[in-house]
Protein backbone atom coordinates (compact mmCIF):
# COMPACT_ATOMS: atom_id res chain seq x y z
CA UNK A 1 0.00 0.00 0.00
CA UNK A 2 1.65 3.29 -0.93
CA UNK A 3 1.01 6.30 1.36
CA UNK A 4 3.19 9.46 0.65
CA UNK A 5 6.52 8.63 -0.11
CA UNK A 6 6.16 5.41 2.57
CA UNK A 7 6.15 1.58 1.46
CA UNK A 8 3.90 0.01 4.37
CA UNK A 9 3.22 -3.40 4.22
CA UNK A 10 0.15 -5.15 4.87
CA UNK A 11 1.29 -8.18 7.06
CA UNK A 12 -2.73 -9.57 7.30
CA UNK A 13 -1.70 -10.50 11.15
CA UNK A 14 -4.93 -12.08 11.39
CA UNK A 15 -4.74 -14.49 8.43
CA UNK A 16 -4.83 -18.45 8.88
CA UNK A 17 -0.91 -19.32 9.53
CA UNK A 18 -0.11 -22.71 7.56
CA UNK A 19 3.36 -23.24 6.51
CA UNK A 20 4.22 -22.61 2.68
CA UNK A 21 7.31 -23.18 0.77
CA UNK A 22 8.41 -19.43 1.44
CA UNK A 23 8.42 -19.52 5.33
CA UNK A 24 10.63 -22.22 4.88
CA UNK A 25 12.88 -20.38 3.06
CA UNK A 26 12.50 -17.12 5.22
CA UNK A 27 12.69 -19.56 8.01
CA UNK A 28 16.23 -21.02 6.49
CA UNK A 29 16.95 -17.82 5.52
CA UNK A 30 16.67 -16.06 9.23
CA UNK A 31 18.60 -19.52 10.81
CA UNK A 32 21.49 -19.13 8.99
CA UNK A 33 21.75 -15.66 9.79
CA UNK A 34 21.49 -16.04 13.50
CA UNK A 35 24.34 -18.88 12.83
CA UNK A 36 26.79 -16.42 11.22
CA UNK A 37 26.15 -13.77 14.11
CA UNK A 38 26.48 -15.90 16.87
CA UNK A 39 30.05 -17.73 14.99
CA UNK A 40 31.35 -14.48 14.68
CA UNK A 41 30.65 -13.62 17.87
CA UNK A 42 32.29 -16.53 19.18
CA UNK A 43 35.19 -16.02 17.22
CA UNK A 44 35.58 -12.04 18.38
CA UNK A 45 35.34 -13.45 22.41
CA UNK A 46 38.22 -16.16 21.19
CA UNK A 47 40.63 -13.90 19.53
CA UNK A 48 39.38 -10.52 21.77
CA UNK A 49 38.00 -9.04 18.71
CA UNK A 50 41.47 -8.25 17.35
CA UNK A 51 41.93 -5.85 14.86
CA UNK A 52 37.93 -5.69 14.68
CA UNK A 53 37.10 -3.65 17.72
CA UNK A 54 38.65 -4.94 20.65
CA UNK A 55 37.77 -7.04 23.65
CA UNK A 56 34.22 -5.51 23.22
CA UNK A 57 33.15 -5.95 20.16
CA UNK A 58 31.64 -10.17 20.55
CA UNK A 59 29.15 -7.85 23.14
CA UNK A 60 28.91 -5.37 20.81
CA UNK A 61 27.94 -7.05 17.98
CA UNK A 62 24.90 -9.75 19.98
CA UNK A 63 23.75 -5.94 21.47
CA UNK A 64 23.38 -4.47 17.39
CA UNK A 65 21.93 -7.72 16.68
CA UNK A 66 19.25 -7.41 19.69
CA UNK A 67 18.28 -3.49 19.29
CA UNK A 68 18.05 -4.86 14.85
CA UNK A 69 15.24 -7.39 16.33
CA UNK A 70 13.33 -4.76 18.73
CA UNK A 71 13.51 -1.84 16.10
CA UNK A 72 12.33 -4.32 13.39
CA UNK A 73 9.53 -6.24 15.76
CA UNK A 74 8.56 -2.94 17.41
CA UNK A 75 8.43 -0.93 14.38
CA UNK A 76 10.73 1.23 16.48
CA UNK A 77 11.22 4.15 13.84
CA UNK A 78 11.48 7.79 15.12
CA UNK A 79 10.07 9.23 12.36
CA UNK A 80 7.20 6.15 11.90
CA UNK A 81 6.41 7.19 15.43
CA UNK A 82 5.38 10.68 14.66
CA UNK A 83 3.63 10.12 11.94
CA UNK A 84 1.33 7.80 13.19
CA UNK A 85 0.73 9.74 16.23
CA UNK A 86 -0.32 13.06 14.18
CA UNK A 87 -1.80 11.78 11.18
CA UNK A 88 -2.93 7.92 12.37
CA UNK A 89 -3.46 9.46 16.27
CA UNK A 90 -1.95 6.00 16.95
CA UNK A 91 0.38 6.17 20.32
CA UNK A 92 1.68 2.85 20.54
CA UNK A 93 5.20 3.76 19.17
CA UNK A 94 5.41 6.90 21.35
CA UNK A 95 4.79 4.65 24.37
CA UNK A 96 7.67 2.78 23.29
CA UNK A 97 10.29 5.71 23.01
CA UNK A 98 9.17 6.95 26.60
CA UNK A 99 9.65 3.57 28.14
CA UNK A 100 12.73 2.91 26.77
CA UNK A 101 13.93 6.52 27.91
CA UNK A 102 13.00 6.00 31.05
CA UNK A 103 14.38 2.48 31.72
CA UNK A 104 18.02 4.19 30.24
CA UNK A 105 17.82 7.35 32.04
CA UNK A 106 17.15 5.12 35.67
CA UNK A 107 20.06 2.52 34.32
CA UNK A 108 22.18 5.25 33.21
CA UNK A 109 22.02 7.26 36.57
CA UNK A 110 22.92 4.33 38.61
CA UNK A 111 25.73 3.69 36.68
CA UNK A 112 26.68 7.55 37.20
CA UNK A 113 26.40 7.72 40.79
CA UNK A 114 28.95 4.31 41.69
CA UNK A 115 30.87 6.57 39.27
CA UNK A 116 30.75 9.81 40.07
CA UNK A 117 28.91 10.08 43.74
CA UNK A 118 29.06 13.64 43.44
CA UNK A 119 28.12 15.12 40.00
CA UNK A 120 29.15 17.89 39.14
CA UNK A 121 29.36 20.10 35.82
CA UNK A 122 33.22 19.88 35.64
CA UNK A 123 33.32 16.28 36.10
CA UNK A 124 31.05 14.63 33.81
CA UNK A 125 30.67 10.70 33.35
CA UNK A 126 33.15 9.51 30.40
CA UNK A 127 31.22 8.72 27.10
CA UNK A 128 28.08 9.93 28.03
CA UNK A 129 27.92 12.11 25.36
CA UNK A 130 26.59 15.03 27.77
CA UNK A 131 27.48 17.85 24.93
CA UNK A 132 27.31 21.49 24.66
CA UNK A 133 23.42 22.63 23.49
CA UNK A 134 24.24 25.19 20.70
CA UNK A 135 22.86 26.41 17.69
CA UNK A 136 24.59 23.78 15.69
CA UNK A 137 22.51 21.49 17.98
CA UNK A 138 18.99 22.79 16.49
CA UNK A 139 20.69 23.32 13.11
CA UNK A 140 21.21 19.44 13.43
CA UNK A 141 17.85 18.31 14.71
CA UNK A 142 15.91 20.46 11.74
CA UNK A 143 18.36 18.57 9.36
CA UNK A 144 17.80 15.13 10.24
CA UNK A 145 13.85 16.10 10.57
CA UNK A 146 13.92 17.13 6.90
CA UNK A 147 16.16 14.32 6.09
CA UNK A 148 13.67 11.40 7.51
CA UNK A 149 10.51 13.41 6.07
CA UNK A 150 11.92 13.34 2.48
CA UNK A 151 13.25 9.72 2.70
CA UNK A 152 10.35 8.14 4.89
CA UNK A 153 12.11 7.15 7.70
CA UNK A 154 15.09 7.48 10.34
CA UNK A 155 18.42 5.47 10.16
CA UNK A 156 16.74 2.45 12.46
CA UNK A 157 13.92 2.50 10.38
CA UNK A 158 15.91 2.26 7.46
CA UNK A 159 18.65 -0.19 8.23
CA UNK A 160 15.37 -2.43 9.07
CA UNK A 161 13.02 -2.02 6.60
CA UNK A 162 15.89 -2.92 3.86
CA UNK A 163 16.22 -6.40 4.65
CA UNK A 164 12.21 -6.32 4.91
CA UNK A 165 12.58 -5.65 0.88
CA UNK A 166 12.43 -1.99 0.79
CA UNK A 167 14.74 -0.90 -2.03
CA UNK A 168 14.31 2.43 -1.62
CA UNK A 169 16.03 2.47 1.52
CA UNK A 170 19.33 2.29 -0.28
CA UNK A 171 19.62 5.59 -1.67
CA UNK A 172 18.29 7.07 1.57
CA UNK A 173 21.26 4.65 3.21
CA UNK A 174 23.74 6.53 0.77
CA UNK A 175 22.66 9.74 1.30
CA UNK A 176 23.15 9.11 5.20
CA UNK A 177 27.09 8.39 4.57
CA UNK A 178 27.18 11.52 2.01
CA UNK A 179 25.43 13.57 4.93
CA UNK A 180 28.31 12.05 7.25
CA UNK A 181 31.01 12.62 4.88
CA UNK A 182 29.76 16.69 4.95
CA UNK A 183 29.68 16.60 8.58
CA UNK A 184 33.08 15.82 9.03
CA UNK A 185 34.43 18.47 6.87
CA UNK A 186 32.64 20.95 8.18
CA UNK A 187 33.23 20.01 11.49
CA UNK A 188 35.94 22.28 12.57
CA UNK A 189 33.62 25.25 11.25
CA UNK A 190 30.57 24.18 13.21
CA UNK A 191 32.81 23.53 16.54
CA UNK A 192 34.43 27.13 16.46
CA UNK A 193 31.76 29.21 16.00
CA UNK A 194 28.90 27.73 17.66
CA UNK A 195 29.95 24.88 19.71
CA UNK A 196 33.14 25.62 21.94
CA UNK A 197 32.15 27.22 24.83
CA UNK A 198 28.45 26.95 24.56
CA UNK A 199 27.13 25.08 28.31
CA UNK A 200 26.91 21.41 28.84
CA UNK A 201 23.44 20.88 30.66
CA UNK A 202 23.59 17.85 33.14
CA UNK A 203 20.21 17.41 35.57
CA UNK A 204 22.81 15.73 37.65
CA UNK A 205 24.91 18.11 38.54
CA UNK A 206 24.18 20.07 41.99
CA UNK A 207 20.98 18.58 42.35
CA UNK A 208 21.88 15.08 42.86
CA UNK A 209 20.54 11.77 40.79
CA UNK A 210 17.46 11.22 42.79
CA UNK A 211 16.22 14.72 41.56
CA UNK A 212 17.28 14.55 38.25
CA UNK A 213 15.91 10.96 37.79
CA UNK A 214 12.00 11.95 39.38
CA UNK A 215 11.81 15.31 37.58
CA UNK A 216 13.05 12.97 34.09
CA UNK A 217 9.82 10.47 35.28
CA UNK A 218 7.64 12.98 36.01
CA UNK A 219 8.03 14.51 32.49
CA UNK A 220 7.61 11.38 30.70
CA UNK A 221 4.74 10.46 32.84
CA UNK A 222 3.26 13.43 31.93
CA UNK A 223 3.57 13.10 28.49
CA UNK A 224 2.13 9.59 28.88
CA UNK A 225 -0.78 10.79 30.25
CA UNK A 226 -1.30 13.34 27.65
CA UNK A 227 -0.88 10.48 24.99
CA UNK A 228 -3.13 8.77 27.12
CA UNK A 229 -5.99 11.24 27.40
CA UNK A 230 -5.92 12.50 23.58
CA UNK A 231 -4.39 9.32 21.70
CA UNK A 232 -5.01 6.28 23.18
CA UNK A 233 -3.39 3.20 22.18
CA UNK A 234 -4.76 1.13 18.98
CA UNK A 235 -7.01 -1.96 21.07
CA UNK A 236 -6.19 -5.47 19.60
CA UNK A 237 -8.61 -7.77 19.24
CA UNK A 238 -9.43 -10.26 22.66
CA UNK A 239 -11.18 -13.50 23.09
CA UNK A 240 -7.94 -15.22 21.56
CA UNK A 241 -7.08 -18.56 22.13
CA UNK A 242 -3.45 -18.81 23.31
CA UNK A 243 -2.09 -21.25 21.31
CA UNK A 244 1.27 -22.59 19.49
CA UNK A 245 -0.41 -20.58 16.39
CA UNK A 246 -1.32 -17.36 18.54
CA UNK A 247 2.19 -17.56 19.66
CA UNK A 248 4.06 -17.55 16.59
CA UNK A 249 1.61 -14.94 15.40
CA UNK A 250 2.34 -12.60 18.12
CA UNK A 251 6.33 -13.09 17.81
CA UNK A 252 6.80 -12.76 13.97
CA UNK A 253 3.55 -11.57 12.96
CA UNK A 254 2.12 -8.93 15.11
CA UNK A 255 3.81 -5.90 15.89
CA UNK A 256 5.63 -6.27 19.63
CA UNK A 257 3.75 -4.19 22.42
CA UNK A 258 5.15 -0.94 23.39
CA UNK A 259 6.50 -2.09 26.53
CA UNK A 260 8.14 -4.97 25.60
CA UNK A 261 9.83 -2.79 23.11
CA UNK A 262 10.77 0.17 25.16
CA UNK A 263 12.22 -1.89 28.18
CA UNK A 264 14.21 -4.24 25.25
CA UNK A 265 16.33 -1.15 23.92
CA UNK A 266 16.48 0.92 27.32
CA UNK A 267 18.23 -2.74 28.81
CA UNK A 268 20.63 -3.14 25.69
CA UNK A 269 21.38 0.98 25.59
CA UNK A 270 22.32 0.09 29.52
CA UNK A 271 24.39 -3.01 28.84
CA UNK A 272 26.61 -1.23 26.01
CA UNK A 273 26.87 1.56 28.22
């Protein structure tokens, strides 16, 4: 079904499930897959991922693999998200990205505080990416908006939707490395005049993790309540019979529920962390 510049797919979750000469070879298909992924991973433990990423990069590779099956199962698109919830009024994927922001953001500040017990601004956790909000920050953000409304997607949704069949994913794929390569030369540019210097908001710092974390859940709580009240989540059918059949329908079929989802990538954002 085409709608906009969007390929959506009519999976028919609620068809009769036999089992035809193409789920075998999706089936075969999908094995062989999960084979090569979990060899390699093996073999980056053995050898300590020399040469391909260090001693992290057998965890790093099952955690890609794991946030590929939750984006793809969840439908967990940024972009997908949005427009469902202003043009469909369908929440479901919003739910998602709050969940999984708030099971990172409670990981994330215990983490912080065996860290750091006292945050402050001049000593920030390493590689939390806690960056300077600029100009070049908004400049950004309006960018990649315009970027996943003219290609029909974000990078996720992208990189998961092209195995699903959708073609036109590749030039949108290319223009993302073109869009990197331009970043990096005008890097130095963006960092001189609107990024050095500009301030570095952490919650954290002089108001302690316990603050930072409730005011964070109170805002997403609120926002889940507003989602709530004006777009309430899509109902599914009940009176199912849970069987082997409703099973594999809800696991490959069906689109995963929101929590499920959200608490999948906020664990795996934790555990790379």
């Amino acid at each position: 079904m085409q709608e906009g510049n969007l390929m959506t797919i009519d999976l028919r979750t609620d068809r009769e499930l036999g089992w035809t000469t193409a789920d075998t070879v999706r089936t075969t298909i999908s094995v062989a897959v999960a084979a090569v992924l979990l060899g390699l991973a093996w073999y980056l433990a053995a050898t300590d991922g020399e040469g391909l990423g260090g001693s992290n990069a057998a965890l790093m590779l099952l955690i890609g693999a794991g946030l590929g099956i939750l984006f793809e199962r969840g439908r967990y698109c940024f972009f997908c998200v949005f427009r469902d919830l202003f043009e469909k009024r369908d929440s479901r994927g919003m739910y998602a990205i709050l969940v999984s922001i708030a099971v990172g953001m409670i990981g994330y500040a215990m983490i912080f505080s065996t860290r750091i017990p006292t945050p402050t601004t001049e000593n920030v956790p390493s590689d939390a990416h806690i960056a300077p909000v600029s100009l070049a920050l908004v400049i950004a953000g309006l960018a990649f908006g315009l970027g996943m409304v003219i290609s029909g997607g974000c990078i996720a949704g992208h990189l998961y939707r092209l195995p699903e069949g959708h073609l036109r994913s590749i030039p949108a794929l290319l223009g993302v490395l073109l869009g990197f390569g331009l970043g990096f030369l005008s890097w130095d540019t963006m960092y001189s005049r609107f990024i050095l210097g500009a301030p570095a908001t952490w919650l954290a710092a002089g108001n302690g993790y316990a603050l930072a974390v409730l005011f964070q859940l109170g805002v997403l709580i609120g926002l889940g309540v507003w989602l709530l009240r004006f777009n309430p989540p899509v109902q599914g059918r009940g009176d199912r019979t849970v069987d082997a059949t409703e099973v594999r329908r809800s696991v490959f079929f069906k689109r995963w529920p929101a929590l499920i989802t959200g608490v999948g990538v906020g664990l795996l954002a934790i555990l790379a962390y």
